[in-house]
Each structure stands twice: as C-alpha cells, then as structure tokens.
C-alpha atoms as a PDB file:
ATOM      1  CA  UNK A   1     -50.165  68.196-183.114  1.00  0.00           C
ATOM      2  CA  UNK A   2     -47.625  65.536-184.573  1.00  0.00           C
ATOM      3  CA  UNK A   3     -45.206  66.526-187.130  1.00  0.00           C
ATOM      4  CA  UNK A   4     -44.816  64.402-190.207  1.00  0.00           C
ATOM      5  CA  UNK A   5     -41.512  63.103-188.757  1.00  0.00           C
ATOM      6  CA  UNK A   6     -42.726  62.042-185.336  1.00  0.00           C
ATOM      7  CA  UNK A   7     -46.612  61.558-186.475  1.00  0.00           C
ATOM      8  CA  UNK A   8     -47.755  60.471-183.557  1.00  0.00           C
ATOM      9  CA  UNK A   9     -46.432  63.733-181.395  1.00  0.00           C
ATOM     10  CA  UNK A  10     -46.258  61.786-178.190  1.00  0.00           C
ATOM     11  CA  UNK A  11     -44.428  59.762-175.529  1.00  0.00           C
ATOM     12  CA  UNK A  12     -42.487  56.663-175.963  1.00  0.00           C
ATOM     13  CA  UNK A  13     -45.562  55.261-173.915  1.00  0.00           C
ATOM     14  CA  UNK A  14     -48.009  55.958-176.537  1.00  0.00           C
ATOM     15  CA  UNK A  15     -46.234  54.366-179.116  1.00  0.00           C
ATOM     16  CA  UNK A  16     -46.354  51.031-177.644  1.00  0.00           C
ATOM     17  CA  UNK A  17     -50.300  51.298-177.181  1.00  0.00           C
ATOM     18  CA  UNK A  18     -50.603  52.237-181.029  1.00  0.00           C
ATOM     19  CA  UNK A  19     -51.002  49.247-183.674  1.00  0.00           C
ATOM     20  CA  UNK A  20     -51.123  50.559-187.412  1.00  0.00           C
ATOM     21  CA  UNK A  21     -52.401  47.766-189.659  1.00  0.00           C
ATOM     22  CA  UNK A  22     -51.595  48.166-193.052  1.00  0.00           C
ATOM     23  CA  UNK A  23     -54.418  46.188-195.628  1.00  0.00           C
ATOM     24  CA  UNK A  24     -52.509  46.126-199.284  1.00  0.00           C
ATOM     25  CA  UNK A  25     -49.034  46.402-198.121  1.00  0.00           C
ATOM     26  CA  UNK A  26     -47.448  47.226-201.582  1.00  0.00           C
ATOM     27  CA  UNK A  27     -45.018  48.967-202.672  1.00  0.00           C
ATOM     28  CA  UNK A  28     -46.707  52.360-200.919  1.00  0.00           C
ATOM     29  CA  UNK A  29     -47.717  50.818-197.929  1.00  0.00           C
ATOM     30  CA  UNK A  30     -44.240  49.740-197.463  1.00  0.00           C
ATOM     31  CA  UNK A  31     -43.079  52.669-197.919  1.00  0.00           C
ATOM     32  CA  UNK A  32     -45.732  54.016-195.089  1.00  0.00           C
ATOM     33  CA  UNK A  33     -44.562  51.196-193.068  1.00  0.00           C
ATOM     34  CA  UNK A  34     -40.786  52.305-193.129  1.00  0.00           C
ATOM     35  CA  UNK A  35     -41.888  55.975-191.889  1.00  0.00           C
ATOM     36  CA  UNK A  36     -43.359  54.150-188.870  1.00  0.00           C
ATOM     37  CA  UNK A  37     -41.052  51.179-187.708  1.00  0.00           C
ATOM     38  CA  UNK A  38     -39.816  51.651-184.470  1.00  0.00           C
ATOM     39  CA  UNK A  39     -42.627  54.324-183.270  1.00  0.00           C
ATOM     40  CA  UNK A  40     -45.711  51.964-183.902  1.00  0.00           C
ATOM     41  CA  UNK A  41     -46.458  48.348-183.465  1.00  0.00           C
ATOM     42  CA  UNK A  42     -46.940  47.711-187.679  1.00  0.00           C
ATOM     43  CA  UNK A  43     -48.881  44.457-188.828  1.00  0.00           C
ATOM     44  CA  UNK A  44     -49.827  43.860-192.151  1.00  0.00           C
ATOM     45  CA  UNK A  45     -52.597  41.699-193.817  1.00  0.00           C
ATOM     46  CA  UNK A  46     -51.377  39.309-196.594  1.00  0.00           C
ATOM     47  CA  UNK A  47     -53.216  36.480-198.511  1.00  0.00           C
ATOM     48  CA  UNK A  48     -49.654  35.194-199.464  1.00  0.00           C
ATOM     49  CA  UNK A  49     -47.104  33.003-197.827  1.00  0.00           C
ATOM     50  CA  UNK A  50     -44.384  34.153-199.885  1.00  0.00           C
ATOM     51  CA  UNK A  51     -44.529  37.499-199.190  1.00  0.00           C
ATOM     52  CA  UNK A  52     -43.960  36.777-195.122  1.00  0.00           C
ATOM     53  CA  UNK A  53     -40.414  37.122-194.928  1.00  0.00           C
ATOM     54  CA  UNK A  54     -40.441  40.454-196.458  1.00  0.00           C
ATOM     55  CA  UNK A  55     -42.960  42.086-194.680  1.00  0.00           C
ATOM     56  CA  UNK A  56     -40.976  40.397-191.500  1.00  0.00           C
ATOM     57  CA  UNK A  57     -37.810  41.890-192.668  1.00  0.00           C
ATOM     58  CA  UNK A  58     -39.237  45.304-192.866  1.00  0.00           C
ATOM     59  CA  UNK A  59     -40.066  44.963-189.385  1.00  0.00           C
ATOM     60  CA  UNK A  60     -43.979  44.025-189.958  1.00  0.00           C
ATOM     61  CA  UNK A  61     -45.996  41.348-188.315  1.00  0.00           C
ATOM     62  CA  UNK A  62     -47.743  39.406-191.244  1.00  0.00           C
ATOM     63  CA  UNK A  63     -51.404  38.574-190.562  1.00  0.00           C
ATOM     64  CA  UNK A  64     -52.564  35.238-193.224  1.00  0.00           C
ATOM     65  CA  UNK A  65     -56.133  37.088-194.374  1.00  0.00           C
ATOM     66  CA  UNK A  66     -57.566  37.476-197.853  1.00  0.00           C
ATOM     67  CA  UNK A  67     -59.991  39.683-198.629  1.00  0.00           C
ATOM     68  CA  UNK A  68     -62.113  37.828-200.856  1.00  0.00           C
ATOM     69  CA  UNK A  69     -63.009  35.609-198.117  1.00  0.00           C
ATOM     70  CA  UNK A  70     -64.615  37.513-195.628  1.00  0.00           C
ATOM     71  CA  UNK A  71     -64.144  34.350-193.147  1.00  0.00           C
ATOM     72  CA  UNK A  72     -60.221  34.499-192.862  1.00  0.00           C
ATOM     73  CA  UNK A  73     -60.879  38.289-191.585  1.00  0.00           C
ATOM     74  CA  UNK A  74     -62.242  37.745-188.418  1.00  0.00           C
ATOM     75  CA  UNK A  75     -58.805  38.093-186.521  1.00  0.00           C
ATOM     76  CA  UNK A  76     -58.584  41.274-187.750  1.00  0.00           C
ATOM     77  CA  UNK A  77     -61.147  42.877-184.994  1.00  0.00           C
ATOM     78  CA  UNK A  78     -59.790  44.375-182.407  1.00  0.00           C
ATOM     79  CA  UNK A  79     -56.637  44.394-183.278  1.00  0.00           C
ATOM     80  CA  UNK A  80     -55.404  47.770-184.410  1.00  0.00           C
ATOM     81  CA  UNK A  81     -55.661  51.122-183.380  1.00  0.00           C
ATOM     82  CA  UNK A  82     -55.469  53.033-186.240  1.00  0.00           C
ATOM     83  CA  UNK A  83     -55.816  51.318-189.948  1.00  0.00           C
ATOM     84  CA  UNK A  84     -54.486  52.355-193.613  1.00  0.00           C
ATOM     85  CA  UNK A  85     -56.797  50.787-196.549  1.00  0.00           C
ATOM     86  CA  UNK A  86     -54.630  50.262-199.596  1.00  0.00           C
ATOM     87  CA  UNK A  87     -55.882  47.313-201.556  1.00  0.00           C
ATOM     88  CA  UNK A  88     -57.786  47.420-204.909  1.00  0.00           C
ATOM     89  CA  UNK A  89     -61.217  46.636-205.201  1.00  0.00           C
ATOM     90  CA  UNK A  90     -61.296  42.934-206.999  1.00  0.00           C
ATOM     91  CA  UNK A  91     -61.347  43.440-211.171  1.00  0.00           C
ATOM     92  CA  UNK A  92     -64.911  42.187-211.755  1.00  0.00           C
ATOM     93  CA  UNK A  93     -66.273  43.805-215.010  1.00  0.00           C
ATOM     94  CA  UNK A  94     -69.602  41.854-215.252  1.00  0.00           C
ATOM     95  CA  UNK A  95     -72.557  40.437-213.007  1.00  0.00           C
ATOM     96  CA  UNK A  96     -74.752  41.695-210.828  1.00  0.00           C
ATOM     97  CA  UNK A  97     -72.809  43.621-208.438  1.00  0.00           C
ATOM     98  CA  UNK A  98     -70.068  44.640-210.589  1.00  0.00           C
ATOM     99  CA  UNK A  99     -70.257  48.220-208.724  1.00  0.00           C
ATOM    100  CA  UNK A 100     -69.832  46.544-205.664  1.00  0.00           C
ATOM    101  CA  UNK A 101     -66.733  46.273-203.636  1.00  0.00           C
ATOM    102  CA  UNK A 102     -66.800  43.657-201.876  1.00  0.00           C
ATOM    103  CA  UNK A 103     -63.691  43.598-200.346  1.00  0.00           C
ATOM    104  CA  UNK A 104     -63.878  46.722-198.269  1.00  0.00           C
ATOM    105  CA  UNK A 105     -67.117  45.462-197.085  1.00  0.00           C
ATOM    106  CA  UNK A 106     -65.587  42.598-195.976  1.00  0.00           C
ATOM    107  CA  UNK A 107     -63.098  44.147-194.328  1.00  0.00           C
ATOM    108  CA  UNK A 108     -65.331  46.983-192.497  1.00  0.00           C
ATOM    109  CA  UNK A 109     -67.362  43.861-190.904  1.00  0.00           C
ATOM    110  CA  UNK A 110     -64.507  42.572-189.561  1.00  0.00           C
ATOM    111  CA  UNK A 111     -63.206  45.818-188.068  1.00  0.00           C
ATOM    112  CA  UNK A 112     -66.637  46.086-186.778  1.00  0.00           C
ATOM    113  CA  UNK A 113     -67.046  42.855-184.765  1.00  0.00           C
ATOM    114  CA  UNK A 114     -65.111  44.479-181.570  1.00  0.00           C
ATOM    115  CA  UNK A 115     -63.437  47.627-180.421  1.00  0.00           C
ATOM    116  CA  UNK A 116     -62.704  50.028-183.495  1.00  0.00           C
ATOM    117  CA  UNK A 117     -59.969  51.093-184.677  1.00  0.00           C
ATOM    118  CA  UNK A 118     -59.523  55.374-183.927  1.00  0.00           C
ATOM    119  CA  UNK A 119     -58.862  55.959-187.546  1.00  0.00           C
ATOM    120  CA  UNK A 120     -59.187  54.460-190.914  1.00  0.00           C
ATOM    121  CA  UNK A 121     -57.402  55.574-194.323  1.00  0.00           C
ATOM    122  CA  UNK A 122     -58.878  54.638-197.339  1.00  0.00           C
ATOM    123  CA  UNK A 123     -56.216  55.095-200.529  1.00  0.00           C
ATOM    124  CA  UNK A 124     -58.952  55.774-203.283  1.00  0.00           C
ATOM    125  CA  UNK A 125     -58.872  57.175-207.013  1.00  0.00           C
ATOM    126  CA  UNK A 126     -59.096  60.459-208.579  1.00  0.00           C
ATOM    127  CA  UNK A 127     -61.063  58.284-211.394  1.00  0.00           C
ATOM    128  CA  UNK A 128     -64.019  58.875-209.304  1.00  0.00           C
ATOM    129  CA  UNK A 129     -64.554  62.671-210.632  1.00  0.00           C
ATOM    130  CA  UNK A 130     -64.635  61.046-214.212  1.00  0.00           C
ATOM    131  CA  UNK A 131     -63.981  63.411-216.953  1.00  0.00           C
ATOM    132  CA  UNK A 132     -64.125  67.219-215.842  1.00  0.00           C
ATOM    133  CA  UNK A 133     -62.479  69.035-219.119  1.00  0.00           C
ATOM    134  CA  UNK A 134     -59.479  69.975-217.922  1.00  0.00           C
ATOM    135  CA  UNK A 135     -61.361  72.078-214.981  1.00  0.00           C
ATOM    136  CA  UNK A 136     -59.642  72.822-211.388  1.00  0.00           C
ATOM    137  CA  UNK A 137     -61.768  71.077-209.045  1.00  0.00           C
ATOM    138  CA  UNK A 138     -61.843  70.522-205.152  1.00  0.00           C
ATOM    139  CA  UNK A 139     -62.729  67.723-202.925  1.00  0.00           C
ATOM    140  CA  UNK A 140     -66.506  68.530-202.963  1.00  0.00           C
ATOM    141  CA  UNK A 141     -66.610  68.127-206.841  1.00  0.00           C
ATOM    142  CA  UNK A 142     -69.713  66.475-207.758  1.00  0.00           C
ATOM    143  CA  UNK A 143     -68.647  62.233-208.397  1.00  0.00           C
ATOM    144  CA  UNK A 144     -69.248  60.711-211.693  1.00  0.00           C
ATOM    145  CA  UNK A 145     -67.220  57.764-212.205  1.00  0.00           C
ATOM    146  CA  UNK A 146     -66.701  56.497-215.985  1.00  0.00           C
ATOM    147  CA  UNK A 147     -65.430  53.327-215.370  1.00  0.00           C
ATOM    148  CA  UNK A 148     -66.611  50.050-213.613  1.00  0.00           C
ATOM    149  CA  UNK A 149     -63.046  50.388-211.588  1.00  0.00           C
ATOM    150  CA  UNK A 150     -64.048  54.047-210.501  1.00  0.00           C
ATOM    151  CA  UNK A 151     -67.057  52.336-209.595  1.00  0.00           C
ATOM    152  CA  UNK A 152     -66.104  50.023-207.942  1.00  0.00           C
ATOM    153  CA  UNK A 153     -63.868  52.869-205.718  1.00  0.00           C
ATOM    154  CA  UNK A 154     -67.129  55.114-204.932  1.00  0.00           C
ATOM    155  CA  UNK A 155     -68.571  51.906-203.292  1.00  0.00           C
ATOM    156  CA  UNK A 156     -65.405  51.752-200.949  1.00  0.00           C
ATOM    157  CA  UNK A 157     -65.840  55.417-200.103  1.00  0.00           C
ATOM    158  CA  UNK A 158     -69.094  54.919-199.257  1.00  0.00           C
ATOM    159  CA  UNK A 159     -67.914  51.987-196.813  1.00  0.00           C
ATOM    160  CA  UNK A 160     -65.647  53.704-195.467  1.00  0.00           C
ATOM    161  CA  UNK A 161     -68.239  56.699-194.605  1.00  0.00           C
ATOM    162  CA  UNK A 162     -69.899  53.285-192.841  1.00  0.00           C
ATOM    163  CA  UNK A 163     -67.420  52.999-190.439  1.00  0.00           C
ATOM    164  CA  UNK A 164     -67.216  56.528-189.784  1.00  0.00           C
ATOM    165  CA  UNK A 165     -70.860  56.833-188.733  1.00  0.00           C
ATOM    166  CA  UNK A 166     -70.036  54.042-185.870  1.00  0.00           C
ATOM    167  CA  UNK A 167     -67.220  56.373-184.376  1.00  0.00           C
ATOM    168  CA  UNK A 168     -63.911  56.158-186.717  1.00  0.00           C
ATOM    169  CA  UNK A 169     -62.224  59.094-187.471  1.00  0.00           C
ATOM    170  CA  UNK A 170     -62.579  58.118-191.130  1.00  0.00           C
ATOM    171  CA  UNK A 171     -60.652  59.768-194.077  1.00  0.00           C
ATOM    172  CA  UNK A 172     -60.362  59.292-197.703  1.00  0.00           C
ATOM    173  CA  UNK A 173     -57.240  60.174-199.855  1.00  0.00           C
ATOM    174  CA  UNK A 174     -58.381  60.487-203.149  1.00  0.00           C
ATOM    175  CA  UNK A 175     -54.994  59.886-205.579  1.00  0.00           C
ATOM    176  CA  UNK A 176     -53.860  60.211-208.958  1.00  0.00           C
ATOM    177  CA  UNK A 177     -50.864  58.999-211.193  1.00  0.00           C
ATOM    178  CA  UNK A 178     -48.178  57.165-208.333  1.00  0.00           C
ATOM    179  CA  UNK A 179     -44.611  57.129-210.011  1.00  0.00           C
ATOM    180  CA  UNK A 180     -41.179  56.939-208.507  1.00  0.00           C
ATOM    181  CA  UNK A 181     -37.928  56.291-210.218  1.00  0.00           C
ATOM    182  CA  UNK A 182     -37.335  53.707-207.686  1.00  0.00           C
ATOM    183  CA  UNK A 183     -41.161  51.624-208.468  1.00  0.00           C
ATOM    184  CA  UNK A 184     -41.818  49.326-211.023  1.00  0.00           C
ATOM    185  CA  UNK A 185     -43.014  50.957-214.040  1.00  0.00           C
ATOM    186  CA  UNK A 186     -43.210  54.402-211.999  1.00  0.00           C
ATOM    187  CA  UNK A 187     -41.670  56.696-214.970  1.00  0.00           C
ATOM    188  CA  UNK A 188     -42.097  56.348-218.648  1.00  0.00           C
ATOM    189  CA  UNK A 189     -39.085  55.662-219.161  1.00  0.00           C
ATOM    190  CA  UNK A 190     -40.011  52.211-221.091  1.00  0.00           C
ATOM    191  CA  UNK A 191     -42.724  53.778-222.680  1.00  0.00           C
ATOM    192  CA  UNK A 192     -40.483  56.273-224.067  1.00  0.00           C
ATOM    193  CA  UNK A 193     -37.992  53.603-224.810  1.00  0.00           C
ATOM    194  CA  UNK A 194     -40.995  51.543-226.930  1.00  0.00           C
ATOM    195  CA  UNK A 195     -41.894  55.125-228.876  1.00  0.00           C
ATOM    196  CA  UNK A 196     -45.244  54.982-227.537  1.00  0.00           C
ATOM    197  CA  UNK A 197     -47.182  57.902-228.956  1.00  0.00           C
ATOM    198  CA  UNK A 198     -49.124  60.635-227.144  1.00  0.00           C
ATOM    199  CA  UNK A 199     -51.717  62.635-228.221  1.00  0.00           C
ATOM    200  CA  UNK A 200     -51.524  66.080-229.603  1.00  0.00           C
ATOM    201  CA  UNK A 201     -51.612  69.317-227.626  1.00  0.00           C
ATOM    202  CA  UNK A 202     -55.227  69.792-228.737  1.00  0.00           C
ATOM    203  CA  UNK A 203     -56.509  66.745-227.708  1.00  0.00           C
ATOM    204  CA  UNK A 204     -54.559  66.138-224.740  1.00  0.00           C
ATOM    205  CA  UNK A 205     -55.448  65.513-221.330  1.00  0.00           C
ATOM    206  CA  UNK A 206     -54.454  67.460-218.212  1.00  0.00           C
ATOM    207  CA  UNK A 207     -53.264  64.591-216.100  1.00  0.00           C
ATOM    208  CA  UNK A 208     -51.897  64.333-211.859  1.00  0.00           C
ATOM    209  CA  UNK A 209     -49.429  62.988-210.188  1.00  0.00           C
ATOM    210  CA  UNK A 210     -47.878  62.178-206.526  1.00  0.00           C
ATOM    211  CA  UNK A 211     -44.540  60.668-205.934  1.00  0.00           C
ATOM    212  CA  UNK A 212     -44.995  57.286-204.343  1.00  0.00           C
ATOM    213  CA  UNK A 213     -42.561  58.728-200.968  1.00  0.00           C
ATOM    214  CA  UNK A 214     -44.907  61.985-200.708  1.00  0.00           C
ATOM    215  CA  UNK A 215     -47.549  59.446-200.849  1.00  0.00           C
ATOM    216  CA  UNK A 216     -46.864  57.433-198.502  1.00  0.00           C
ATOM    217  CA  UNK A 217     -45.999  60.567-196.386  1.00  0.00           C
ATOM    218  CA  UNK A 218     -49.551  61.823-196.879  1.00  0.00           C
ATOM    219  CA  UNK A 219     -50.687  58.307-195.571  1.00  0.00           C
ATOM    220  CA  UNK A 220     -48.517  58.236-192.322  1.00  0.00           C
ATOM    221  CA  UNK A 221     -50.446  62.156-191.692  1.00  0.00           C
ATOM    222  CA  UNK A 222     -53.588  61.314-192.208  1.00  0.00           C
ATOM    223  CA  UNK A 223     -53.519  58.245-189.570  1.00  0.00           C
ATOM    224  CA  UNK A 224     -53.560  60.563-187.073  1.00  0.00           C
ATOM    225  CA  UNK A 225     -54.452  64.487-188.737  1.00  0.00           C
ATOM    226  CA  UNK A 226     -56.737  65.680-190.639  1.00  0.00           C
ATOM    227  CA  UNK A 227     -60.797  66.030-189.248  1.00  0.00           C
ATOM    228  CA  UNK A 228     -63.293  63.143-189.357  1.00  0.00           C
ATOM    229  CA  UNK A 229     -65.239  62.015-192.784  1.00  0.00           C
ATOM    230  CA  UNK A 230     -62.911  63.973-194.601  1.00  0.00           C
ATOM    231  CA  UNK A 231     -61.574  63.463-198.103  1.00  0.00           C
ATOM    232  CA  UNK A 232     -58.442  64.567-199.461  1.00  0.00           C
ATOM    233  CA  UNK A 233     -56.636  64.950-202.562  1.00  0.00           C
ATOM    234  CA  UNK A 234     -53.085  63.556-202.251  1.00  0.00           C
ATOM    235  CA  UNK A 235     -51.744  65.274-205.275  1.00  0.00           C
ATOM    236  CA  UNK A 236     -48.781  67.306-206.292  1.00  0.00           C
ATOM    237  CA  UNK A 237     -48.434  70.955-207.516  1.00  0.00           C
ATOM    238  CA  UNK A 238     -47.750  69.763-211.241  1.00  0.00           C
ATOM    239  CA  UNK A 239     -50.330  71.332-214.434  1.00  0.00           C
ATOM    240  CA  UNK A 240     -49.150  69.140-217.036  1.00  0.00           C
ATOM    241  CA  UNK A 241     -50.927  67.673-219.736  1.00  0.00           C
ATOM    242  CA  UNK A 242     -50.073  64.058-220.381  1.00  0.00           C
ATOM    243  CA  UNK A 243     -47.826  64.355-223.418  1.00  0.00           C
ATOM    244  CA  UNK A 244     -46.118  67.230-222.006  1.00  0.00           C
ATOM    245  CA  UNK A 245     -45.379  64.870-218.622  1.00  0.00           C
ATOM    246  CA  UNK A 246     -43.815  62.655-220.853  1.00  0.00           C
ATOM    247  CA  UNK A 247     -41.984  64.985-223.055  1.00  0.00           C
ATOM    248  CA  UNK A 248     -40.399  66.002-219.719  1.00  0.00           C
ATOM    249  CA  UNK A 249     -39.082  62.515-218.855  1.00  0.00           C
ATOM    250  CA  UNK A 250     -37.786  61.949-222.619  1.00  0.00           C
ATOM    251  CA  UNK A 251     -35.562  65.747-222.175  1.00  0.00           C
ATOM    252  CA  UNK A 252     -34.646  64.279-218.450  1.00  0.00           C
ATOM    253  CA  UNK A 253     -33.415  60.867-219.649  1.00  0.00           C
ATOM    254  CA  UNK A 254     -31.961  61.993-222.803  1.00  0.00           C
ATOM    255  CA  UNK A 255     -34.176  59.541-224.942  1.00  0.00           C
ATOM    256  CA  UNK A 256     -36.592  60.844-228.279  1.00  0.00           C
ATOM    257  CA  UNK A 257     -40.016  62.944-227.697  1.00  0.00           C
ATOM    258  CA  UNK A 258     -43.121  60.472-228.163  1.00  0.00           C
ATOM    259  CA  UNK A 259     -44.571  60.784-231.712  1.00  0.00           C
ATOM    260  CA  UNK A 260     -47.975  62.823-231.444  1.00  0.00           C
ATOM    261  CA  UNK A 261     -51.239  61.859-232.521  1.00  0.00           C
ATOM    262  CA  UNK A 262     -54.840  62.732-233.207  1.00  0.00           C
ATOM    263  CA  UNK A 263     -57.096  60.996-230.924  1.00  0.00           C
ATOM    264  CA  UNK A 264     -58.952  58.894-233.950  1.00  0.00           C
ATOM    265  CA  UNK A 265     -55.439  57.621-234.253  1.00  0.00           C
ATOM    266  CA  UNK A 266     -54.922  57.013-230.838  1.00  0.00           C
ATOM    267  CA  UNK A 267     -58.034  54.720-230.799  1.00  0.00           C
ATOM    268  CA  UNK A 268     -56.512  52.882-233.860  1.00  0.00           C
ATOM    269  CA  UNK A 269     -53.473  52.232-232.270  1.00  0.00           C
ATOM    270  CA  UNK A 270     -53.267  52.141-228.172  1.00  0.00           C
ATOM    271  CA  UNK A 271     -54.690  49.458-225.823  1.00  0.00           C
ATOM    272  CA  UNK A 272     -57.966  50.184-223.761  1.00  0.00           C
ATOM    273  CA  UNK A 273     -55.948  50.466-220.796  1.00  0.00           C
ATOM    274  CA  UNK A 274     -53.897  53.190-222.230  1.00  0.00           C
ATOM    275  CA  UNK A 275     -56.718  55.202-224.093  1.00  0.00           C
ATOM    276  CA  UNK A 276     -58.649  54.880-220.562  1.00  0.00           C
ATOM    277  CA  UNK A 277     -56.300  57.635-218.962  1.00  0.00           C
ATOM    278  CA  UNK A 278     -56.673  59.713-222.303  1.00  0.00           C
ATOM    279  CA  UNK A 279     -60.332  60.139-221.515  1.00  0.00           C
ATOM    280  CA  UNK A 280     -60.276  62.160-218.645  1.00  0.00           C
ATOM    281  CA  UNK A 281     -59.074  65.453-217.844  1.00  0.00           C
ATOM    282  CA  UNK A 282     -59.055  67.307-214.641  1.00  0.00           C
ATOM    283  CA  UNK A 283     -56.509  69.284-212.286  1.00  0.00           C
ATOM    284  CA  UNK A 284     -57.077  67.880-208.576  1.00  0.00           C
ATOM    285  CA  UNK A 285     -56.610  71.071-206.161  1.00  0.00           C
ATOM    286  CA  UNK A 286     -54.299  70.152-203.110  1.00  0.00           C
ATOM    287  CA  UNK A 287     -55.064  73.189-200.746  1.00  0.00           C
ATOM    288  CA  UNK A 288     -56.911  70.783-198.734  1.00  0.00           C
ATOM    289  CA  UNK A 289     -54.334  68.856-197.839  1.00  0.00           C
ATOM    290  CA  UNK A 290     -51.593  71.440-197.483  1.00  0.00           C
ATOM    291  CA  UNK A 291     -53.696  73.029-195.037  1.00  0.00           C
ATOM    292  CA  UNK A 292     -55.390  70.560-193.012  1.00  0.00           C
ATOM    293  CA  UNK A 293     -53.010  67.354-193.194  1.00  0.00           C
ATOM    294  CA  UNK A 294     -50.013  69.853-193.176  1.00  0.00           C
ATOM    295  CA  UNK A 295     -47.838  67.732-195.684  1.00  0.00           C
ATOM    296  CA  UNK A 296     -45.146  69.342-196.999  1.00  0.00           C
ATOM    297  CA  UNK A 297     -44.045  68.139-200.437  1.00  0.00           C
ATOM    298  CA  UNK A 298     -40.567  66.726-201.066  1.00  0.00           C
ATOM    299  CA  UNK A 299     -41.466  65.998-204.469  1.00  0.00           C
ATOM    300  CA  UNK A 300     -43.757  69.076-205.011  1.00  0.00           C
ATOM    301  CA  UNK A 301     -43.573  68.722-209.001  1.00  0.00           C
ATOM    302  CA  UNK A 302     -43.092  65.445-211.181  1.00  0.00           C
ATOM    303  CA  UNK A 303     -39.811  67.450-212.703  1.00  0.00           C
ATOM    304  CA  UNK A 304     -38.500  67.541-209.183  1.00  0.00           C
ATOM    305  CA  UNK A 305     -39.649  63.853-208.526  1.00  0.00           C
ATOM    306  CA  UNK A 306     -37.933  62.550-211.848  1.00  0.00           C
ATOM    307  CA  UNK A 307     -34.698  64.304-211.737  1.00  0.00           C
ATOM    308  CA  UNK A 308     -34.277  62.616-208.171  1.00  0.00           C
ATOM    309  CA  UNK A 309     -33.077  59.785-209.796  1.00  0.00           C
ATOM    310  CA  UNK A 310     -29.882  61.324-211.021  1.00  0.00           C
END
C-alpha cells in the first residue's frame, strides 16, 4: 500500500496515467494539491477567472466550471481518475428544496456521463451528528442534522453513496473545526484580540478540531486508501471544550482569557453564527481513520498545531 508521502505507492508510469481533480480548490485543497504536484496530473475546477493564475502557479490545470450550472460541467466526464469533493453546498435557507444540494448532484451527473473516476472524496461536516451531549461517538452514529447547512451536507453524502453504487470507490471524510496559524481566520487569535466571550465551564461545549495540513494529508490518503462507501472522521486527538480551546490560544499568544458567560447571556450578546457552534457538543472518535487510512498526525492536538506558529 502507498505511504502518505508517496500516496500512490507506484511507478513513475502510474503517475502519469493518474489525474486528481480537485472541485473547491481552497485553501485545503491547495494544500492537497501541493502534496501531489509532480506525482499526479492535478486539475482543478474554478468558476473564476481570477483565480487562474494561481491555481497555474501551483502547478494546477484550471478547468472554467461552476457548479450552479450544471451545463458548464459537462467537460468534467471522463476526465479524472480519482476526484476530491471540497466545495460547500450553495447557502439557500428557504424554498422548496432547501435540503437539497444541488451542487453535488450536479457534479455526480457529470462524472457520470462517461468513464468514472476510481475514487471520489467527499470533504463533509461533523454538523451532521447534530447535538450528541458531549458523548464519544463513531462513524456509525445515528445522523441528525440541526441545521439547514448540515442538511444540506447529508444530501451530498447521500450523492456521493450514488456514485458509489455505479462502481466508485466512494469515501466520505466527515470534519470538524479547520484552523492553521497560517489560514485566514484559522486561530482565535482576533477573537481573543476583540474579547469575545465564551461560555462557562457548565454550559460549554466539547468542540473538534483538525489542522488544515493534517487535513489535507487525510485527503491525499483517502484518494487512494481506505475501503469503499466508507466514512471517516478526519479529526484530531484533542478533548477540549470550546472555551478551554480558546483559553489555550490566549496563554499561547500571551493575550487576556475570554470573559465567561452563562448561555442566556450568550444569546443576548453573540451572533447566530457564533451561538450555532455553542449548540452542539460531541467528541468525534478518530480510530477509524488511524487504522484504516493510516494517517499519522503531525498536528495530533490543537496545542501542538498552535504553538507551530512560533
């Protein structure tokens, strides 16, 4: 089998007959990308001209796509060997099929209209568990999304299973928190620096976390590890409650512990998008992918991952 520093375990030959296409080419599927140059051919959908030159100078070849119109896809069948699936779902709160996901659908079509790809990585959400109280769970926790983007994720999943069932090697990385000292807004270090409050220890939420490098690591495996229809959780070792994550950063950055407050307070005073994280609590178990992806953690705690920074 591959190591994670020559994931495709094979000779020179091979790589030239492997094309990795990378949908949502971010900040973590560069990241992916730069583990790969050289070994793989690596092409990247985009819906933006401006964003061509850098994915050329990172040694990608840009495809002109968009998701949200299923038409400008076609090009994309046939074309790769192996795929990683990092874009959002579109932020549609309201109408019929607000569930819906309509850009993974789109995209599975297009996959679909020729030969298919050997393998297809779908970056989902730990958001799809919902609120479990702070319990340990594994992949085969029950789903029970809270929120129309959580939604919106399980739809994906299920597309994803879609493809599997017609042959790819499908499998789903289910991930928390991404931060990185290096990615923007990836500590809370401005939160810190805006004395932000957090809630108190007794109504505070056990939150997870994954540096954006191990993550991108964990995307590069499962291209070509891991066993079909399988979902992962691409999660560190960390057990830290979300005040106490950011208590760490303040002690690592020098800067004043958050104020702490009651949770009627915290619905007072924080914006929806901030009290959405303080609603669910759960500790993702990463045996899985220790085990069967074979990832070994640089960043194996977010103490380790912070203080990387210097």
């Amino acid at each position: 089998m591959p190591s994670i520093n020559s994931p495709l375990g094979a000779r020179p030959s091979r790589f030239r007959r492997e094309r990795v296409l990378v949908v949502g080419c971010g900040d973590v599927g560069l990241r992916a990308a730069g583990q790969l140059r050289g070994r793989v051919k690596l092409i990247a959908l985009t819906s933006s001209t401006d964003r061509l030159p850098l994915l050329r100078q990172a040694g990608i070849t840009p495809i002109l796509g968009d998701l949200d119109q299923p038409a400008s896809l076609r090009r994309l069948s046939g074309l790769a060997t192996r795929v990683l699936h990092l874009a959002p779902p579109a932020r549609v709160e309201e109408g019929e099929r607000w569930w819906r996901d309509a850009r993974s659908l789109a995209l599975a079509r297009s996959l679909r209209l020729r030969s298919l790809p050997s393998a297809f990585v779908y970056g989902s959400t730990s958001g799809v568990y919902g609120d479990c109280g702070g319990a340990r769970i594994p992949e085969t926790r029950a789903l029970r999304p809270d929120t129309p983007r959580a939604h919106r994720r399980v739809d994906a999943e299920r597309t994803a299973r879609w493809l599997g069932r017609a042959g790819v090697a499908v499998r789903i990385l289910r991930i928390p928190g991404i931060y990185a000292p290096d990615r923007e807004g990836g500590t809370p270090r401005e939160r810190l620096r805006k004395g932000t409050p957090v809630l108190r220890s007794e109504d505070d939420v056990y939150t997870n976390h994954i540096h954006a490098d191990d993550l991108a690591r964990i995307c590069v495996a499962a291209l070509w590890r891991g066993g079909p229809q399988r979902v992962f959780h691409a999660s560190d070792d960390s057990e830290l409650k979300m005040g106490d994550y950011v208590d760490l950063a303040a002690r690592l950055y020098g800067l004043p512990l958050p104020p702490r407050i009651a949770r009627v307070e915290a619905q007072a005073q924080l914006p929806l998008s901030l009290l959405s994280f303080m609603g669910e609590s759960r500790r993702l178990d990463n045996a899985r992918l220790k085990r069967e992806l074979r990832v070994r953690l640089r960043y194996p705690t977010v103490a380790a991952g912070l203080r990387s920074a210097g």
